[in-house]
N, C-alpha and C. Protein backbone atom coordinates (compact mmCIF):
# COMPACT_ATOMS: atom_id res chain seq x y z
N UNK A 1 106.33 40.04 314.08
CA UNK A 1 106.65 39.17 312.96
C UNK A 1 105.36 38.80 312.23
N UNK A 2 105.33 39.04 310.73
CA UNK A 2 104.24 38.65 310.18
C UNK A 2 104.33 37.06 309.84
N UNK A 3 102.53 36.40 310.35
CA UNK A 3 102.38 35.16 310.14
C UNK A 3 102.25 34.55 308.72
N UNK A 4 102.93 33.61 308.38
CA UNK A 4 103.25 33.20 307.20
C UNK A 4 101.31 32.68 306.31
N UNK A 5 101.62 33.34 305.16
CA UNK A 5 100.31 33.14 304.32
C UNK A 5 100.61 32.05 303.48
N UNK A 6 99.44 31.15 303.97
CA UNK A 6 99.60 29.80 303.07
C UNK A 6 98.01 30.18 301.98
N UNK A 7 98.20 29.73 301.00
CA UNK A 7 96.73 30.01 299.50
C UNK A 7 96.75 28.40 299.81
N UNK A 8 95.47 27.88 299.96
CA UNK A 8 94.55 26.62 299.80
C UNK A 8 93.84 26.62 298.27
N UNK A 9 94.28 26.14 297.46
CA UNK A 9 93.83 25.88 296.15
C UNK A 9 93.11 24.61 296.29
N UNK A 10 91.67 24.26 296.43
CA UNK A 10 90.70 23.39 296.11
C UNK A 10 89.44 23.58 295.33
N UNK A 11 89.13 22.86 294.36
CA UNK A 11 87.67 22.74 294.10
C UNK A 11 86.80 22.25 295.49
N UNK A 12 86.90 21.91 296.30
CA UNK A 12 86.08 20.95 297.11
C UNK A 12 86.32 21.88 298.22
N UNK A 13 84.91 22.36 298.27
CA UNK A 13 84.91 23.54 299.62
C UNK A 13 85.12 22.73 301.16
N UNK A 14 84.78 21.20 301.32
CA UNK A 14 85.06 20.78 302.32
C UNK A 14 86.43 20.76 302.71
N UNK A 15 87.20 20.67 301.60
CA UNK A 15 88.69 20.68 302.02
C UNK A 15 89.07 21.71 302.30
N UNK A 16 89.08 22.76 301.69
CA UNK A 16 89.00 24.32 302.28
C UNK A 16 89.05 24.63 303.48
N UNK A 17 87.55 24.14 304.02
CA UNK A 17 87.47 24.20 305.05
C UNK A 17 88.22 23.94 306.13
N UNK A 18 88.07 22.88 306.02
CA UNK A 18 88.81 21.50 306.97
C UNK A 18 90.49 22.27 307.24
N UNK A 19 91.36 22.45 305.86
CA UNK A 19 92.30 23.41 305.88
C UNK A 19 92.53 24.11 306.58
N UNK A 20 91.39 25.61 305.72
CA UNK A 20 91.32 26.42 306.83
C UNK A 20 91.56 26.54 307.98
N UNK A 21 90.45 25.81 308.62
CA UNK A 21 90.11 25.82 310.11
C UNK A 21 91.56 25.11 310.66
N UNK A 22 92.39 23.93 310.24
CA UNK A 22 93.52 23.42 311.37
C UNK A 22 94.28 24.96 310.87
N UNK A 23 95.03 24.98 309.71
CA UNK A 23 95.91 25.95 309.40
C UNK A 23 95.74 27.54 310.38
N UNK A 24 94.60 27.88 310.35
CA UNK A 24 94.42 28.77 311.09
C UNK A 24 94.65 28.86 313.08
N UNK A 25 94.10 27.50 313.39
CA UNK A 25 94.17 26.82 314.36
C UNK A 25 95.95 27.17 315.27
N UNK A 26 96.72 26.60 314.03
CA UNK A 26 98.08 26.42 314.21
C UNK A 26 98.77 27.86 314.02
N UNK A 27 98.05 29.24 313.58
CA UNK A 27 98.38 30.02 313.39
C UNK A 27 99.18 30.97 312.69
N UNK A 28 98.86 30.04 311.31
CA UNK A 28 98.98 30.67 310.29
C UNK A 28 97.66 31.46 309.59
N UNK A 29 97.99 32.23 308.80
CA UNK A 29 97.06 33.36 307.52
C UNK A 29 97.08 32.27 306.67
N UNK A 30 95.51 31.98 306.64
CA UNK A 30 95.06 31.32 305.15
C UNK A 30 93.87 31.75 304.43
N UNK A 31 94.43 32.02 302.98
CA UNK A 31 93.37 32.20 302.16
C UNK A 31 93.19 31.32 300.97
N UNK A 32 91.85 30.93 300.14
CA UNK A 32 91.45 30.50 299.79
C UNK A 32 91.20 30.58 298.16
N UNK A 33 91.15 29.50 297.72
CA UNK A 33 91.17 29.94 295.79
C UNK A 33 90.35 28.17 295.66
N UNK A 34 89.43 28.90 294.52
CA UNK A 34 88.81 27.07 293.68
C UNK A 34 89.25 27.04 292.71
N UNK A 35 89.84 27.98 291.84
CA UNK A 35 89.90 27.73 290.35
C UNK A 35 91.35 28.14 290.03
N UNK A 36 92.33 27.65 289.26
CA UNK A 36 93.59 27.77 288.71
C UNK A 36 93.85 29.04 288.74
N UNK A 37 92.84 29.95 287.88
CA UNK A 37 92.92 31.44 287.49
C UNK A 37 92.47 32.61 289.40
N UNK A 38 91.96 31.91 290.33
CA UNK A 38 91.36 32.54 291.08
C UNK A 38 92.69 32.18 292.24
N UNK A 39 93.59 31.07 291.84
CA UNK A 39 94.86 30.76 292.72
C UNK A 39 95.99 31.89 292.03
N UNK A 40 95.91 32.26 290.85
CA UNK A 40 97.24 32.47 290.62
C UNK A 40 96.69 34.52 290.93
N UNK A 41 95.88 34.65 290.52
CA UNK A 41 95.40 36.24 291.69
C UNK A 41 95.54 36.27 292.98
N UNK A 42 95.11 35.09 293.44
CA UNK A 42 95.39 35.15 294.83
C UNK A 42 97.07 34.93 295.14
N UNK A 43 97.36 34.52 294.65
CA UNK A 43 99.22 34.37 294.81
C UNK A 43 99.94 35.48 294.00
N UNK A 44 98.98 36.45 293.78
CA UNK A 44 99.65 37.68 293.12
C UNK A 44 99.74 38.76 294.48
N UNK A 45 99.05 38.65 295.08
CA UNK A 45 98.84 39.22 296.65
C UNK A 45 99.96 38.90 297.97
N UNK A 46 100.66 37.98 297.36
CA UNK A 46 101.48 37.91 297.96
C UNK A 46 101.82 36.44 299.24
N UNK A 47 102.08 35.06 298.95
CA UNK A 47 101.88 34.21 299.46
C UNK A 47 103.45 33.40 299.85
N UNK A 48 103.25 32.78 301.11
CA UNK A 48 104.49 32.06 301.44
C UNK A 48 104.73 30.43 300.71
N UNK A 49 103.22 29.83 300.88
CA UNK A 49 103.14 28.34 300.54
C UNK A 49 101.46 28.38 300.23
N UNK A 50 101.74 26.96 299.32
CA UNK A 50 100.47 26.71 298.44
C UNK A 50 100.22 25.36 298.71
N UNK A 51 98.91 25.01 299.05
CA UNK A 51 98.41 23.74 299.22
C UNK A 51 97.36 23.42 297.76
N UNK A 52 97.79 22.99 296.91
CA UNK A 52 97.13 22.97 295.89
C UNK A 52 96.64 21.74 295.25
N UNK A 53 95.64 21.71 294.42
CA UNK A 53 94.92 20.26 294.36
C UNK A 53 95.75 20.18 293.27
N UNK A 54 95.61 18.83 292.59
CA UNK A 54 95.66 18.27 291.28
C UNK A 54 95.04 18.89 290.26
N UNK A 55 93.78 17.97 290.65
CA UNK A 55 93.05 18.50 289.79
C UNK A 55 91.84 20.05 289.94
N UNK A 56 91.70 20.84 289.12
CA UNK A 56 91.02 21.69 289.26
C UNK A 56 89.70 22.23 288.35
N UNK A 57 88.83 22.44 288.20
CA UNK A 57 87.47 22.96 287.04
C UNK A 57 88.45 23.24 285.98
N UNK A 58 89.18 24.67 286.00
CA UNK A 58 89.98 25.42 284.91
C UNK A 58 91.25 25.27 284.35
N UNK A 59 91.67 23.90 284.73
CA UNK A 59 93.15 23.49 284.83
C UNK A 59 93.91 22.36 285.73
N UNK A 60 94.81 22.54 285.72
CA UNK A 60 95.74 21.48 286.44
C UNK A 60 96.46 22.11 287.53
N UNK A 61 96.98 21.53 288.08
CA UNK A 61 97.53 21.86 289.21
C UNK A 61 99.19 22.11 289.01
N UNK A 62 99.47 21.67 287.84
CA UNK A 62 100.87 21.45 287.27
C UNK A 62 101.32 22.80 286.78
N UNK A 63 99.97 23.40 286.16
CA UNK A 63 100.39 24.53 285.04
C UNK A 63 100.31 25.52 286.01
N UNK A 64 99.53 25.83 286.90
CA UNK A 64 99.66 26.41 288.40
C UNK A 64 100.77 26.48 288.96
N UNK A 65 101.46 25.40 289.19
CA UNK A 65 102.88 25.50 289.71
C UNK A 65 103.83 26.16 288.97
N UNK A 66 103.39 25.67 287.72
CA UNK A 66 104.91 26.21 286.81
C UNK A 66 104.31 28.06 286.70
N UNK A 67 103.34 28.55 286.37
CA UNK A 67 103.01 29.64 286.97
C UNK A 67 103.60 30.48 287.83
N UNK A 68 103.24 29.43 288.97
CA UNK A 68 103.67 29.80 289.99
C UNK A 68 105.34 30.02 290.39
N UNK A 69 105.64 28.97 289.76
CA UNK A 69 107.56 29.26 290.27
C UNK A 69 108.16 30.03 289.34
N UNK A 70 107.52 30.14 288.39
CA UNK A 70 107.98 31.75 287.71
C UNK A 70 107.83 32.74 287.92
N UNK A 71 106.83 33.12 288.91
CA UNK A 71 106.65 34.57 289.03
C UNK A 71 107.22 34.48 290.86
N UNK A 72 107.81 33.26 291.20
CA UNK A 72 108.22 33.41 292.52
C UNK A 72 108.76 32.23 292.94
N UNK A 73 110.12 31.83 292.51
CA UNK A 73 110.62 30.87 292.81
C UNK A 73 110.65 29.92 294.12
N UNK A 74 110.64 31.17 295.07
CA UNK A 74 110.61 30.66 296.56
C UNK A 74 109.39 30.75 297.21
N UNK A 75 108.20 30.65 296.82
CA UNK A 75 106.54 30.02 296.91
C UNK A 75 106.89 28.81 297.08
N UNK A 76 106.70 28.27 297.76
CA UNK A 76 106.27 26.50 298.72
C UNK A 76 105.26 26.13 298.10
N UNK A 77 105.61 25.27 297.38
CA UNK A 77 104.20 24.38 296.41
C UNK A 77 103.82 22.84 296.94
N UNK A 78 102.51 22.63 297.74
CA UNK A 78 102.51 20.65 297.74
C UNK A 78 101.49 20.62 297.15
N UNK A 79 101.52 19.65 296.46
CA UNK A 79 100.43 19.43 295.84
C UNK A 79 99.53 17.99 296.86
N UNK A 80 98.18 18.60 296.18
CA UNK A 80 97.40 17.31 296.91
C UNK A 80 96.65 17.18 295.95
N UNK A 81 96.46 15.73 295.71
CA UNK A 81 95.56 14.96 294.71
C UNK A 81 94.75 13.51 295.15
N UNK A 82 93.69 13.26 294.60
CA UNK A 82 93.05 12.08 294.90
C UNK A 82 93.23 10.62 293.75
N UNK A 83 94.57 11.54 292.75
CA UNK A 83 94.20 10.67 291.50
C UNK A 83 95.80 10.28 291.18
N UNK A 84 96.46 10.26 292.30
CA UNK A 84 97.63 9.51 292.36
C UNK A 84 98.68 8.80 291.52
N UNK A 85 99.54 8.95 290.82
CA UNK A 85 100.85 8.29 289.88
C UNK A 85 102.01 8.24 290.04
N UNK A 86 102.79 7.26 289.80
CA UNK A 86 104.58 7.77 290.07
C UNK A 86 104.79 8.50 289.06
N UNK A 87 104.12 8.99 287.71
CA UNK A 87 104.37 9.91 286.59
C UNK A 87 103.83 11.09 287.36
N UNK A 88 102.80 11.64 287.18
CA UNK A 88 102.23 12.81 288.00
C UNK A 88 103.39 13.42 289.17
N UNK A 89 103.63 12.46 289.88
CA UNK A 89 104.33 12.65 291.49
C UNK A 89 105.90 13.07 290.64
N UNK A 90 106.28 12.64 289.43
CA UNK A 90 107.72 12.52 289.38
C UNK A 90 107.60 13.94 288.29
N UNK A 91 106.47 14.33 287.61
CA UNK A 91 106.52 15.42 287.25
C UNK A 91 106.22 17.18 287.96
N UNK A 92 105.74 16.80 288.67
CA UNK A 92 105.16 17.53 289.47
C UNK A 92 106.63 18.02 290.39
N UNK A 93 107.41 17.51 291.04
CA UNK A 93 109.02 17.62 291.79
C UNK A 93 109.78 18.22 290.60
N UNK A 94 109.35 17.74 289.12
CA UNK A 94 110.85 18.01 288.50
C UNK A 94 110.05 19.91 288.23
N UNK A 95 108.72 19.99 288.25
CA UNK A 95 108.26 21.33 288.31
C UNK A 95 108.43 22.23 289.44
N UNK A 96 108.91 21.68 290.29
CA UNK A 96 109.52 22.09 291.64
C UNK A 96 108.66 22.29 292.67
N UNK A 97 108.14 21.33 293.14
CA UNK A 97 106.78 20.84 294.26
C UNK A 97 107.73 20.68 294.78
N UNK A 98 107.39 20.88 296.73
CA UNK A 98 108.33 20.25 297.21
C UNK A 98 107.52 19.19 298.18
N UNK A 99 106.41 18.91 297.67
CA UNK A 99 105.57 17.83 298.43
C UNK A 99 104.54 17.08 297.58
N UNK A 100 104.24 16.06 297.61
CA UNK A 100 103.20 15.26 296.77
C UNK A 100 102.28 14.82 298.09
N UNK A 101 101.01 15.09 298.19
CA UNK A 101 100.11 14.75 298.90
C UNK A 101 99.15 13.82 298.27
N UNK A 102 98.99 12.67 299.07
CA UNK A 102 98.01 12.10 298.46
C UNK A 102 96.09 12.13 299.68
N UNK A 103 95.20 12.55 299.07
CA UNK A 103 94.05 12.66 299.74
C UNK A 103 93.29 11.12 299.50
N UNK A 104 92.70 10.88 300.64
CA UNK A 104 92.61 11.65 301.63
C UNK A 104 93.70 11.54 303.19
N UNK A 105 93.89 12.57 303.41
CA UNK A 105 94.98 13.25 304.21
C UNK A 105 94.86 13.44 305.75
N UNK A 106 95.90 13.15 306.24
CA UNK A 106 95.86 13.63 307.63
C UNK A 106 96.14 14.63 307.82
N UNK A 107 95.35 15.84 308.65
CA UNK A 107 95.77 16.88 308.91
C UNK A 107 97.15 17.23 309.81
N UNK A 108 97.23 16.14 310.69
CA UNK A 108 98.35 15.94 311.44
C UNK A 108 99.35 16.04 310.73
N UNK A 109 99.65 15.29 309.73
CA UNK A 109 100.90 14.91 308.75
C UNK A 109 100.86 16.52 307.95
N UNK A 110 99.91 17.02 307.59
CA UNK A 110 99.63 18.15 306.36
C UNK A 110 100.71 19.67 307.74
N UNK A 111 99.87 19.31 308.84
CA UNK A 111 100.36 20.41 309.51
C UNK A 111 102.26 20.58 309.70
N UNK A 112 102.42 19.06 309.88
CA UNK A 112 104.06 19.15 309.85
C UNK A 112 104.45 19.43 308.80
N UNK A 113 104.09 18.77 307.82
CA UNK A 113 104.87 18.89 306.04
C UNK A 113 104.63 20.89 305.69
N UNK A 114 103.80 21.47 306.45
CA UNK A 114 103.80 22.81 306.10
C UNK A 114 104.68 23.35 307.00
N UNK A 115 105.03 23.64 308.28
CA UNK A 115 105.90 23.61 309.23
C UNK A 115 107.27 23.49 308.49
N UNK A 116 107.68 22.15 308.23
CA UNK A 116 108.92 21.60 307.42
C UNK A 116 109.25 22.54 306.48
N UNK A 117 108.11 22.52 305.50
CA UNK A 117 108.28 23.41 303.73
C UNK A 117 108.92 25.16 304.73
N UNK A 118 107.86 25.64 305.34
CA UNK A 118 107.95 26.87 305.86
C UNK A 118 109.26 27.06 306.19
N UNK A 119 109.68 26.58 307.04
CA UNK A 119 110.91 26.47 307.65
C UNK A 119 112.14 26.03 306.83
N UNK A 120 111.98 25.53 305.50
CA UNK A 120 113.13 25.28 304.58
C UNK A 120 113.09 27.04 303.89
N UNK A 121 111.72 27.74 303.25
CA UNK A 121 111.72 28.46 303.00
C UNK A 121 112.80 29.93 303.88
N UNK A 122 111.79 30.02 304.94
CA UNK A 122 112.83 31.00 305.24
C UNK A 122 114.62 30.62 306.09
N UNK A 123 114.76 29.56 306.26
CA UNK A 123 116.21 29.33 305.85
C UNK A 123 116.85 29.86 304.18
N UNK A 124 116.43 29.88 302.84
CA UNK A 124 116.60 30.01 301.96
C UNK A 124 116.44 31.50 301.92
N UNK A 125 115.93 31.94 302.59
CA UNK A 125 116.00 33.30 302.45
C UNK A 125 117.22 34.13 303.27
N UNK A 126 117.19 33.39 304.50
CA UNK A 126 118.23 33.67 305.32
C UNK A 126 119.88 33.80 304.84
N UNK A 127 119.70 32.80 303.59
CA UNK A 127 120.76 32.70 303.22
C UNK A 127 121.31 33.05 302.06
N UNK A 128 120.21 33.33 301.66
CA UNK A 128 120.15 34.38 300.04
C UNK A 128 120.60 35.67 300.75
N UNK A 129 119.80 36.08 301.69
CA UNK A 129 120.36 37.52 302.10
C UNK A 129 121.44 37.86 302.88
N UNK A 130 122.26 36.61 303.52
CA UNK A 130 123.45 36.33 304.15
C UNK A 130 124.63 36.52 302.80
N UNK A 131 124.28 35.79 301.60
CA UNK A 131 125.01 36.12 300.76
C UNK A 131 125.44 37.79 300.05
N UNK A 132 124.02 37.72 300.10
CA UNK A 132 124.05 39.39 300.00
C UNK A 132 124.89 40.52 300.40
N UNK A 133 124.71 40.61 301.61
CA UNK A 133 125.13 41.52 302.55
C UNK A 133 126.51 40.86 302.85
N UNK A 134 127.33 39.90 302.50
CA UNK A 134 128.34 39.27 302.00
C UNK A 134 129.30 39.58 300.92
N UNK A 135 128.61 39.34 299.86
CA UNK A 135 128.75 40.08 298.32
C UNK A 135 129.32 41.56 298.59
N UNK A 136 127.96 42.40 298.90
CA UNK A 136 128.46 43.74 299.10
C UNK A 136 129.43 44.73 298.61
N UNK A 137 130.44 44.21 299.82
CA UNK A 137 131.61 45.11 299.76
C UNK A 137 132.21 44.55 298.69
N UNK A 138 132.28 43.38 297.73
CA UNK A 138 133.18 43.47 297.09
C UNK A 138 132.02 43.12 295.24
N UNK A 139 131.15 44.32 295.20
CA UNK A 139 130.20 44.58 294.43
C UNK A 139 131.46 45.45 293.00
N UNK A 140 130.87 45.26 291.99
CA UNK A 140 131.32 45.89 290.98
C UNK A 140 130.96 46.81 290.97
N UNK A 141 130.09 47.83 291.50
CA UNK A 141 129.75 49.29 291.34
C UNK A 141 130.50 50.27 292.20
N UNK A 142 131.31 49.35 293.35
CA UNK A 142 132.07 49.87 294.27
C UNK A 142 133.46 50.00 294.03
N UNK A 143 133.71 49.46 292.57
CA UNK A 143 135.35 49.81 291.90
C UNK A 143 135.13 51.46 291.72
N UNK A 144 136.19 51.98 291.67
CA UNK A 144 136.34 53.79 291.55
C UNK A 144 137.31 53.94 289.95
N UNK A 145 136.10 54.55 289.36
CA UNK A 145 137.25 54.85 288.06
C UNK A 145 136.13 54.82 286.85
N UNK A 146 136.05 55.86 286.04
CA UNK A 146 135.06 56.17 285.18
C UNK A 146 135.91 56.00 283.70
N UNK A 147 137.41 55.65 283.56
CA UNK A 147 138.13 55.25 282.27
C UNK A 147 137.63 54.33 281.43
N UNK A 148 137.85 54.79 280.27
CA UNK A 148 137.25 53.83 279.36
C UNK A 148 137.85 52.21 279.49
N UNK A 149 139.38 52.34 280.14
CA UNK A 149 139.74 51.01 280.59
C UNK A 149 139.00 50.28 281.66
N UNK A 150 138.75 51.03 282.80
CA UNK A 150 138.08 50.86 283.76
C UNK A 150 136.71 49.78 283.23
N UNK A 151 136.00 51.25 282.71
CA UNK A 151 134.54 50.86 281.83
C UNK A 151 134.68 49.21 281.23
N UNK A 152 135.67 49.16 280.41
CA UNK A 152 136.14 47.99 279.92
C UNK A 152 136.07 46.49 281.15
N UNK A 153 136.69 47.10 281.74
CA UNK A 153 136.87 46.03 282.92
C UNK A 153 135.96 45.73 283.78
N UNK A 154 134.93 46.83 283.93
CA UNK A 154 134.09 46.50 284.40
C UNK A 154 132.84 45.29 283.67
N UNK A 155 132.96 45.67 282.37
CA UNK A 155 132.52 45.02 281.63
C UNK A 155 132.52 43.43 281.53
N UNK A 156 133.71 43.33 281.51
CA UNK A 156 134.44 42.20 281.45
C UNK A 156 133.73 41.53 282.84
N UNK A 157 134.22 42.21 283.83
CA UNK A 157 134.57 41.15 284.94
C UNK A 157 132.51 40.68 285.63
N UNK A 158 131.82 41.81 284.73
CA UNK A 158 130.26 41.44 284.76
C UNK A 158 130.29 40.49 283.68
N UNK A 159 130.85 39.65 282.67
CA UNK A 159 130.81 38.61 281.94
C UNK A 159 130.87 37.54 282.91
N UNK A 160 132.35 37.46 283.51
CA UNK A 160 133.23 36.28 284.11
C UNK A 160 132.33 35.98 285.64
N UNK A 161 131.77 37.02 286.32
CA UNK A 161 130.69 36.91 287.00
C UNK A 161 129.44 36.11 286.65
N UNK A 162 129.04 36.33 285.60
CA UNK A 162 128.29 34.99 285.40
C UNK A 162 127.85 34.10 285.69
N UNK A 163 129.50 33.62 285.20
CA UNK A 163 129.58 31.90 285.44
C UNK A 163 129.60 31.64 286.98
N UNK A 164 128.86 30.54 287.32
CA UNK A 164 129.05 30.27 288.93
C UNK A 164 130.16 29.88 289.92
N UNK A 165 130.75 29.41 288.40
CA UNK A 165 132.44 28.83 289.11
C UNK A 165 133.63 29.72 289.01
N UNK A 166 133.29 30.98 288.86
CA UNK A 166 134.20 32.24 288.63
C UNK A 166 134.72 32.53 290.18
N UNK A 167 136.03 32.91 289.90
CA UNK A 167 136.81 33.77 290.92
C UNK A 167 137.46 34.67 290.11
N UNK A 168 137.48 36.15 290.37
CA UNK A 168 138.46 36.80 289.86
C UNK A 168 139.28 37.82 290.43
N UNK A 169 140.23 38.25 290.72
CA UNK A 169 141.23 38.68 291.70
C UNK A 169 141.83 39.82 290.81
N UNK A 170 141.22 41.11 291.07
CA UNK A 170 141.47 42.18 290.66
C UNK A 170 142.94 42.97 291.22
N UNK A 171 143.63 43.70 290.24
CA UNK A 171 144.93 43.84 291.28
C UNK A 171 145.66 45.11 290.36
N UNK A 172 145.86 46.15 290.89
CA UNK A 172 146.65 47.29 290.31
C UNK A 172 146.22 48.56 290.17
């Protein structure tokens, strides 16, 4: 089983460190980024969760996230900051953080809240791909019939699919 890769986004090489060294400790893959632009390369490589500052030299930590949950919805984002707000904290969640850290931090607390995030993550996956392999058999590419009615219907019933609250009960 591959060990889950957490990216440490800090300006402040002591925190890095400090990171590093428990995260690794606990036995996870961690790698390292200081700058907004040097996090979102490094999370192009392929990452489970992000420990990311607030503030950064080249940016924010905000525009990072939103970055970030676009090119990978299910990336684990907490943010950690030294410069603390209920605005910041309440924007930062509606960008889809699923942690607000405030520094300075216990590693104790940091190690569970990654544990927690990790573990919501691949439940979400578990169950994305439970749906999947669910779905399947009753996939629209698996109807038989190349008629232009067919064609039609197929059409159709990839509209009514869509919507999330669709059922449709094919019959004849």
């Amino acid at each position: 089983m591959l060990l889950p890769t957490i990216l440490v986004v800090d300006d402040e090489q002591l925190i890095r460190w400090a990171l590093n060294d428990r995260l690794t400790h606990e036995g996870y893959k961690v790698i390292e980024a200081e700058t907004a632009k040097a996090a979102l390369e490094r999370h192009a490589e392929g990452v489970d969760l992000l420990l990311l500052d607030y503030k950064l030299p080249d940016g924010d930590g905000l525009s990072v996230l939103k970055a970030v949950k676009e090119r990978d919805p299910d990336t684990v984002v907490i943010l950690l900051t030294a410069h603390s707000t209920i605005d910041s904290a309440v924007e930062a969640m509606k960008r889809g953080a699923y942690h607000y850290a405030n520094k300075p931090f216990n590693l104790d607390e940091i190690v569970l809240l990654v544990e927690k995030a990790l573990e919501t993550t691949q439940l979400r996956r578990e169950v994305r791909a439970l749906r999947a392999s669910q779905a399947d058999p009753y996939n629209i590419d698996r109807i038989i019939g190349q008629s232009p009615a067919m064609t039609g219907i197929k059409v159709l019933l990839r509209k009514v699919a869509a919507s999330p609250a669709s059922t449709v009960l094919l019959t004849g």
